[in-house]
Protein backbone atom coordinates (compact mmCIF):
# COMPACT_ATOMS: atom_id res chain seq x y z
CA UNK A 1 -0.65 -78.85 0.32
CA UNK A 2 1.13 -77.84 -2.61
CA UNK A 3 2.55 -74.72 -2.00
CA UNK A 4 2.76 -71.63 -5.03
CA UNK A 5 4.35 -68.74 -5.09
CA UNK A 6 1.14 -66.28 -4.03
CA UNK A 7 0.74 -68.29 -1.03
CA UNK A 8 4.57 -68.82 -0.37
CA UNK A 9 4.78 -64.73 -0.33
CA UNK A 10 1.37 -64.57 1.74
CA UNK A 11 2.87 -67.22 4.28
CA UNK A 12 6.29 -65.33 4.20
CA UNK A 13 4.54 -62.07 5.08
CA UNK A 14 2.68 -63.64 7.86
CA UNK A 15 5.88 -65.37 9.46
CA UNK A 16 7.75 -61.62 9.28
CA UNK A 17 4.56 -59.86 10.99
CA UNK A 18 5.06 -62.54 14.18
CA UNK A 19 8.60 -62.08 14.44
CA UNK A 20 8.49 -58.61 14.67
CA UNK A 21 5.78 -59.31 17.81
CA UNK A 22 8.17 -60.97 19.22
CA UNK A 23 6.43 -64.51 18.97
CA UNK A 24 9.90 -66.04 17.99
CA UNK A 25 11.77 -66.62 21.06
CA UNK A 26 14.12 -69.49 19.73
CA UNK A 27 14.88 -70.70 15.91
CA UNK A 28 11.10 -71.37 15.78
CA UNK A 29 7.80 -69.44 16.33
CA UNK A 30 6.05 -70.21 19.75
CA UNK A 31 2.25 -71.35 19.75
CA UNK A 32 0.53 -67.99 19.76
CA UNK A 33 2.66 -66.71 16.63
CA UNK A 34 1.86 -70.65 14.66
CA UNK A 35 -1.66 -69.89 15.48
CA UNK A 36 -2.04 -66.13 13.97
CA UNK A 37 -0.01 -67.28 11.08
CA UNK A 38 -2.84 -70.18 10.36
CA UNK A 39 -5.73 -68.01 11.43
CA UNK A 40 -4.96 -65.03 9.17
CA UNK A 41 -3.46 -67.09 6.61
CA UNK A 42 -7.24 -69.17 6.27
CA UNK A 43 -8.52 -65.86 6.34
CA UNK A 44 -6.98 -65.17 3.43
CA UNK A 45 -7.16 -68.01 1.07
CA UNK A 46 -10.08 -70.47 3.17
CA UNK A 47 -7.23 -72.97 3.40
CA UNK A 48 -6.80 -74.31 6.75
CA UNK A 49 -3.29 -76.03 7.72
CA UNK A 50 -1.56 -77.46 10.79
CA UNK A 51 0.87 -76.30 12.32
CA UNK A 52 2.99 -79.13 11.26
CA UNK A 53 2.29 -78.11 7.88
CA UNK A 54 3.66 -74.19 8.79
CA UNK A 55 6.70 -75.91 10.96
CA UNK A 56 7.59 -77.60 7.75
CA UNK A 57 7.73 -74.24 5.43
CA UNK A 58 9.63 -72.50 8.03
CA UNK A 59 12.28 -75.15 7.58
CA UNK A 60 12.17 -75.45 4.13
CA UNK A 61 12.04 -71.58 3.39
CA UNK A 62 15.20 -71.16 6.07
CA UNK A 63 17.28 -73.98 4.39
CA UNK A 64 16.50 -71.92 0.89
CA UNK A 65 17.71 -69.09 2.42
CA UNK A 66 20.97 -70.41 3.80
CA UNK A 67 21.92 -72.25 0.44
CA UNK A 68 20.91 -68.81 -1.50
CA UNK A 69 23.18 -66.91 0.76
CA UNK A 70 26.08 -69.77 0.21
CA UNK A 71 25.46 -69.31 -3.66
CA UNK A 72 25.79 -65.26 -3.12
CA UNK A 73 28.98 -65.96 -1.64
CA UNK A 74 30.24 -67.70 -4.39
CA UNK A 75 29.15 -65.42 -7.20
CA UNK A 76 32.33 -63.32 -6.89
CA UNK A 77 33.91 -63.89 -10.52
CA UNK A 78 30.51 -65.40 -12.51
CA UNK A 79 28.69 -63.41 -14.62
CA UNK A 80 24.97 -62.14 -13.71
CA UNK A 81 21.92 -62.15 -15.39
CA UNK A 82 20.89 -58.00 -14.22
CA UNK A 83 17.36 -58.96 -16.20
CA UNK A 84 16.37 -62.51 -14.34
CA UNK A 85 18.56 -61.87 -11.28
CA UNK A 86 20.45 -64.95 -11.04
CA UNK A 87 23.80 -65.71 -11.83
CA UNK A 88 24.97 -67.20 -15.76
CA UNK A 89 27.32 -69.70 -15.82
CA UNK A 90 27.84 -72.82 -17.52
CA UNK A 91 26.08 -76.44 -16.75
CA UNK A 92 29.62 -77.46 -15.75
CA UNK A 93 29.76 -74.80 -13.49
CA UNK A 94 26.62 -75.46 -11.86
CA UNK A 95 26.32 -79.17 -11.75
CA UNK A 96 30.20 -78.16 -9.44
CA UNK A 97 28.29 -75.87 -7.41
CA UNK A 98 25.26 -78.22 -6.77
CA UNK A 99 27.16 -80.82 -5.57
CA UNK A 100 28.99 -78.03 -2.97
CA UNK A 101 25.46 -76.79 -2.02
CA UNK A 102 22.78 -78.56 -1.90
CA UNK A 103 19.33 -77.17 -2.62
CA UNK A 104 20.14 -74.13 -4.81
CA UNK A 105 19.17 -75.74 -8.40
CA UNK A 106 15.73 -73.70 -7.93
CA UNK A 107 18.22 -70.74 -8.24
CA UNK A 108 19.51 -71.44 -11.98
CA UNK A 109 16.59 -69.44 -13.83
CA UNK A 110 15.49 -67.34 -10.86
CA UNK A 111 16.18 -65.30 -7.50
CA UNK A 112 15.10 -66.44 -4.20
CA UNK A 113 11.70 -65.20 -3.79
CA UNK A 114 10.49 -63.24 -0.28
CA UNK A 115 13.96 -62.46 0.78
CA UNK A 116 13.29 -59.40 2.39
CA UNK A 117 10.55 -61.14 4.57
CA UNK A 118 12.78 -63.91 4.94
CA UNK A 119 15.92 -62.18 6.68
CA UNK A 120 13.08 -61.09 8.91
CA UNK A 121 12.12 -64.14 9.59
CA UNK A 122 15.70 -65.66 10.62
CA UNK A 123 17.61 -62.74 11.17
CA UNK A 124 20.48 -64.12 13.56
CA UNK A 125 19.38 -67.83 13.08
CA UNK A 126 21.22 -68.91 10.46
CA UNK A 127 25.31 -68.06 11.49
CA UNK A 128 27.74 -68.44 8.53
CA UNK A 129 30.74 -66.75 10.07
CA UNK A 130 33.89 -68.48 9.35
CA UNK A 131 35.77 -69.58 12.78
CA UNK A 132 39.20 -67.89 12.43
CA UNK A 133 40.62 -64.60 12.56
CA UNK A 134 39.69 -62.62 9.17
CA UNK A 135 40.76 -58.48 9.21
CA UNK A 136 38.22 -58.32 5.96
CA UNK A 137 35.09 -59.51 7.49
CA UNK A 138 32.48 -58.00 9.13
CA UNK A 139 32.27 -59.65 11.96
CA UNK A 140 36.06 -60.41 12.61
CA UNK A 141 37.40 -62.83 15.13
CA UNK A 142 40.72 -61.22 17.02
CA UNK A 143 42.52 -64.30 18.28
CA UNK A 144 43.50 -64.16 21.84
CA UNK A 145 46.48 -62.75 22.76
CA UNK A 146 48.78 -65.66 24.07
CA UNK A 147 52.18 -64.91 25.97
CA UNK A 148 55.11 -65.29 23.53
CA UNK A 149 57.73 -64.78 26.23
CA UNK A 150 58.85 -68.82 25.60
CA UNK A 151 59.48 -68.43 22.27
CA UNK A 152 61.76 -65.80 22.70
CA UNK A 153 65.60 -66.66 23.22
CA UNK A 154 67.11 -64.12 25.37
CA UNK A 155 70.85 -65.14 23.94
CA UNK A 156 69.82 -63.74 20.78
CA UNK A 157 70.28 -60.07 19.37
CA UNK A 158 68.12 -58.22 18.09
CA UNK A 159 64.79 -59.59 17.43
CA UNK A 160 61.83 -59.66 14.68
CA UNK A 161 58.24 -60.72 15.19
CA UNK A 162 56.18 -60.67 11.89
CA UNK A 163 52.55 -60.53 11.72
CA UNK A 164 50.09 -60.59 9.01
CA UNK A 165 47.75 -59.56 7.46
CA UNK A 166 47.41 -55.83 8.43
CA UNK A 167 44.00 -54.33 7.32
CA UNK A 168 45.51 -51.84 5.22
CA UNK A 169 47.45 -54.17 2.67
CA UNK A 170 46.76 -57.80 3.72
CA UNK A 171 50.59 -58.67 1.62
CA UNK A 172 52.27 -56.50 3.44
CA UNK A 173 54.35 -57.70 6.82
CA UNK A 174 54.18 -55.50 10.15
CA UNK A 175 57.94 -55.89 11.09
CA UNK A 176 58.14 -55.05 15.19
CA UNK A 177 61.57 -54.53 15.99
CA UNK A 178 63.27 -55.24 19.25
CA UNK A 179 65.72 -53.72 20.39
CA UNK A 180 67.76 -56.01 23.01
CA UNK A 181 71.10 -54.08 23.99
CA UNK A 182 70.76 -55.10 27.58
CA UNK A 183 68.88 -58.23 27.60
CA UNK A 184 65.37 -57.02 28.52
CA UNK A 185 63.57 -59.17 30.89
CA UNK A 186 60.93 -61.59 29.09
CA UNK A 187 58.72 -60.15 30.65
CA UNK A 188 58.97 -56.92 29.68
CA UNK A 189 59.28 -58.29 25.99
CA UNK A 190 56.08 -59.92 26.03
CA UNK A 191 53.76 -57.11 27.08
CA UNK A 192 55.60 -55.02 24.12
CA UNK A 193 54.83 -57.42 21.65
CA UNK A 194 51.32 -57.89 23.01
CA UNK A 195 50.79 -54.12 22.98
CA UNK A 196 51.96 -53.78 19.08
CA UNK A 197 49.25 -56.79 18.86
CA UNK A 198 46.56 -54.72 20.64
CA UNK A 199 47.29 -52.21 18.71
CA UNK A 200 46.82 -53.99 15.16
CA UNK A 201 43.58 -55.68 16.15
CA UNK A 202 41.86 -52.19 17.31
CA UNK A 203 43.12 -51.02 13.65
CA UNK A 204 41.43 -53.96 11.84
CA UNK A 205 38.12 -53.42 14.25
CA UNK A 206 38.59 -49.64 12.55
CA UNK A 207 38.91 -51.05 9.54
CA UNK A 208 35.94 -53.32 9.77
CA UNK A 209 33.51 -50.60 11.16
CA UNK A 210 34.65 -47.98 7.95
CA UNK A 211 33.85 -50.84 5.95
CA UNK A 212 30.25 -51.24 7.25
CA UNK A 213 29.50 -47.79 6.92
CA UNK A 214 29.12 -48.09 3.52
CA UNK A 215 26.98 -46.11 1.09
CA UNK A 216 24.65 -43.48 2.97
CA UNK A 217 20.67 -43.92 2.06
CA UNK A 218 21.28 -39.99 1.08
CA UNK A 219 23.89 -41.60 -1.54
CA UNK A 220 22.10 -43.89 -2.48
CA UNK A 221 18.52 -42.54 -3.21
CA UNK A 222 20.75 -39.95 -5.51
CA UNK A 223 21.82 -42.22 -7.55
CA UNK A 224 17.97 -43.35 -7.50
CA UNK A 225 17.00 -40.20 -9.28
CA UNK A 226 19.86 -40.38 -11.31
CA UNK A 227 18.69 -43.36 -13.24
CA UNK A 228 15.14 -42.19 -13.99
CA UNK A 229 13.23 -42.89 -10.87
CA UNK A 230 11.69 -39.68 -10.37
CA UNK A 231 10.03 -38.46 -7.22
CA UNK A 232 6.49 -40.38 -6.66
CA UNK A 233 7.28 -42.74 -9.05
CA UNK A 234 6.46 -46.74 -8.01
CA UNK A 235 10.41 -47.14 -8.81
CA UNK A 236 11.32 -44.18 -6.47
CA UNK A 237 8.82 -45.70 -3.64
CA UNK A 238 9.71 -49.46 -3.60
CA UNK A 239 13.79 -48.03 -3.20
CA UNK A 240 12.63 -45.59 -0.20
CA UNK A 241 11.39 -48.73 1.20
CA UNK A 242 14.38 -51.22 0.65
CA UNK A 243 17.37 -49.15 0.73
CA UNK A 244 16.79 -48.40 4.50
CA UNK A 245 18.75 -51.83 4.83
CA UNK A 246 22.49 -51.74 4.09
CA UNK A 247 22.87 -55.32 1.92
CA UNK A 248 19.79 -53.69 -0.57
CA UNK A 249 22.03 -50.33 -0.88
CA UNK A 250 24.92 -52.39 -1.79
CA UNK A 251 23.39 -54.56 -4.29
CA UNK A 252 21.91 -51.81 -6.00
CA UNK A 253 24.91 -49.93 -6.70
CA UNK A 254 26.41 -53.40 -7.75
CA UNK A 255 24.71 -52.80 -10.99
CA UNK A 256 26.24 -51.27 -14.07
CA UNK A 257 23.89 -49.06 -15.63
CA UNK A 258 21.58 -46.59 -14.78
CA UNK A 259 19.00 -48.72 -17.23
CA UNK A 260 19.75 -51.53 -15.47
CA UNK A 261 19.14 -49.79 -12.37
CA UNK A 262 15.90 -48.51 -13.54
CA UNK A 263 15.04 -51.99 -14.00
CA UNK A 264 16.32 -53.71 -11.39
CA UNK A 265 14.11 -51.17 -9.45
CA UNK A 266 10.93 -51.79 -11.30
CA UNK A 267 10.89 -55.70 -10.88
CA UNK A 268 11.40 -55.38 -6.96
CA UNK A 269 8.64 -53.36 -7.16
CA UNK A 270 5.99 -55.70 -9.08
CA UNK A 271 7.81 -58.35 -7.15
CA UNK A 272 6.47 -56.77 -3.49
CA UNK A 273 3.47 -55.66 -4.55
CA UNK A 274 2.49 -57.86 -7.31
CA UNK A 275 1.92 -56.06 -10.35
């Protein structure tokens, strides 16, 4: 079957519906949600498929989304396109970025289509945290605490242990200071430096959680008005219905211009509901 975009959205929707049932238990949908999918899907269109067939797009539309959330992470520094959605760079540029990800040359002249359906779909499935300790992330990994006491020489005087980043200014140095006048036990030494160490990783967790916060729906639905999405307007509805999720707030108030805005708003709408 050759697959367009009205029944690539229909399919999409259909997946979404079964994994809020429940009928995903693993990184794939179980029997009963493959079956709704193809009954109401034939319903729909009179096109019968296997479930091989609906296997097959649900790899192919979670590879899309793992590549367009790769290319996302790289479009810190490129310029953007706020009319088609997709980022403008050279052919140089993205004949680079092809060869680092694979599968996002559908992405040169436009967005990937269904993502709101498709985080749905996936949700947790597709984990692209980096393994190592990073304050600035989201989803930080605090290293374990090891015990320093061997590398500390207890002929020396006083003593400096630097660590780095702190959240607050990752080029500034946390100098802890000890203080040695009698020759502290190791012991003793190593559960203070540990402590300062506890102390910095429940300040980057801090850090981390402001950070997620982010912009309040109340924000951001202001600045909704603000660019000439009045009340009852289709612009005004389609934002009450995407900035209840946190990356959609963000990316809105990414953009420039209230005009921009304004637009940006009025393609997600004909995009959803197909005007």
């Amino acid at each position: 079957m050759a697959w367009n975009d009205e029944h690539t959205a229909l399919v999409c929707k259909l997946f979404a519906e079964q994994v809020r049932k429940g009928n995903r238990p693993n990184t794939h949908l179980n029997n009963v949600g493959y079956t709704e999918v193809n009954e109401r899907f034939f319903q729909c269109t009179d096109i019968m498929l296997k479930k091989s067939q609906l296997k097959n797009k649900w790899d192919k539309l979670k590879a899309d989304l793992g590549a367009w959330r790769k290319l996302m992470r790289k479009q810190t520094g490129t310029g953007w396109n706020w009319d088609k959605g997709t980022i403008n760079m050279d052919a140089e540029w993205w004949k680079k970025t092809k060869n680092d990800i694979p599968g996002i040359g559908k992405f040169k002249n436009r967005p990937l289509q269904n993502e709101d359906e498709m985080n749905v779909m996936f949700g947790s499935i597709i984990n692209e945290e980096i393994d190592h300790w990073n304050p600035m992330s989201s989803n930080p990994i605090i290293p374990p605490k090891n015990d320093m006491s061997a590398d500390i020489d207890s002929d020396n005087g006083d003593e400096v242990l630097e660590v780095s980043p702190t959240p607050g200014n990752a080029k500034r140095k946390a100098h802890i200071i000890l203080e040695k006048p009698n020759k502290k036990p190791k012991s003793t030494t190593a559960l203070v430096i540990q402590e300062h160490i506890s102390k910095i990783s429940e300040s980057a967790q801090s850090f981390v959680s402001s950070r997620q916060a982010g912009i309040t729906i109340e924000q951001v639905m202001e600045h909704v008005i603000a660019c000439g999405a009045d009340l009852g307007s289709d612009e005004h509805f389609v934002a009450s219905e995407l900035f209840v999720k946190k990356e959609q707030r963000e990316m809105f108030m990414t953009i420039p211009t209230n005009e921009a805005r304004f637009n940006w708003l009025k393609r997600k709408y004909d995009m959803i509901f197909g005007k």
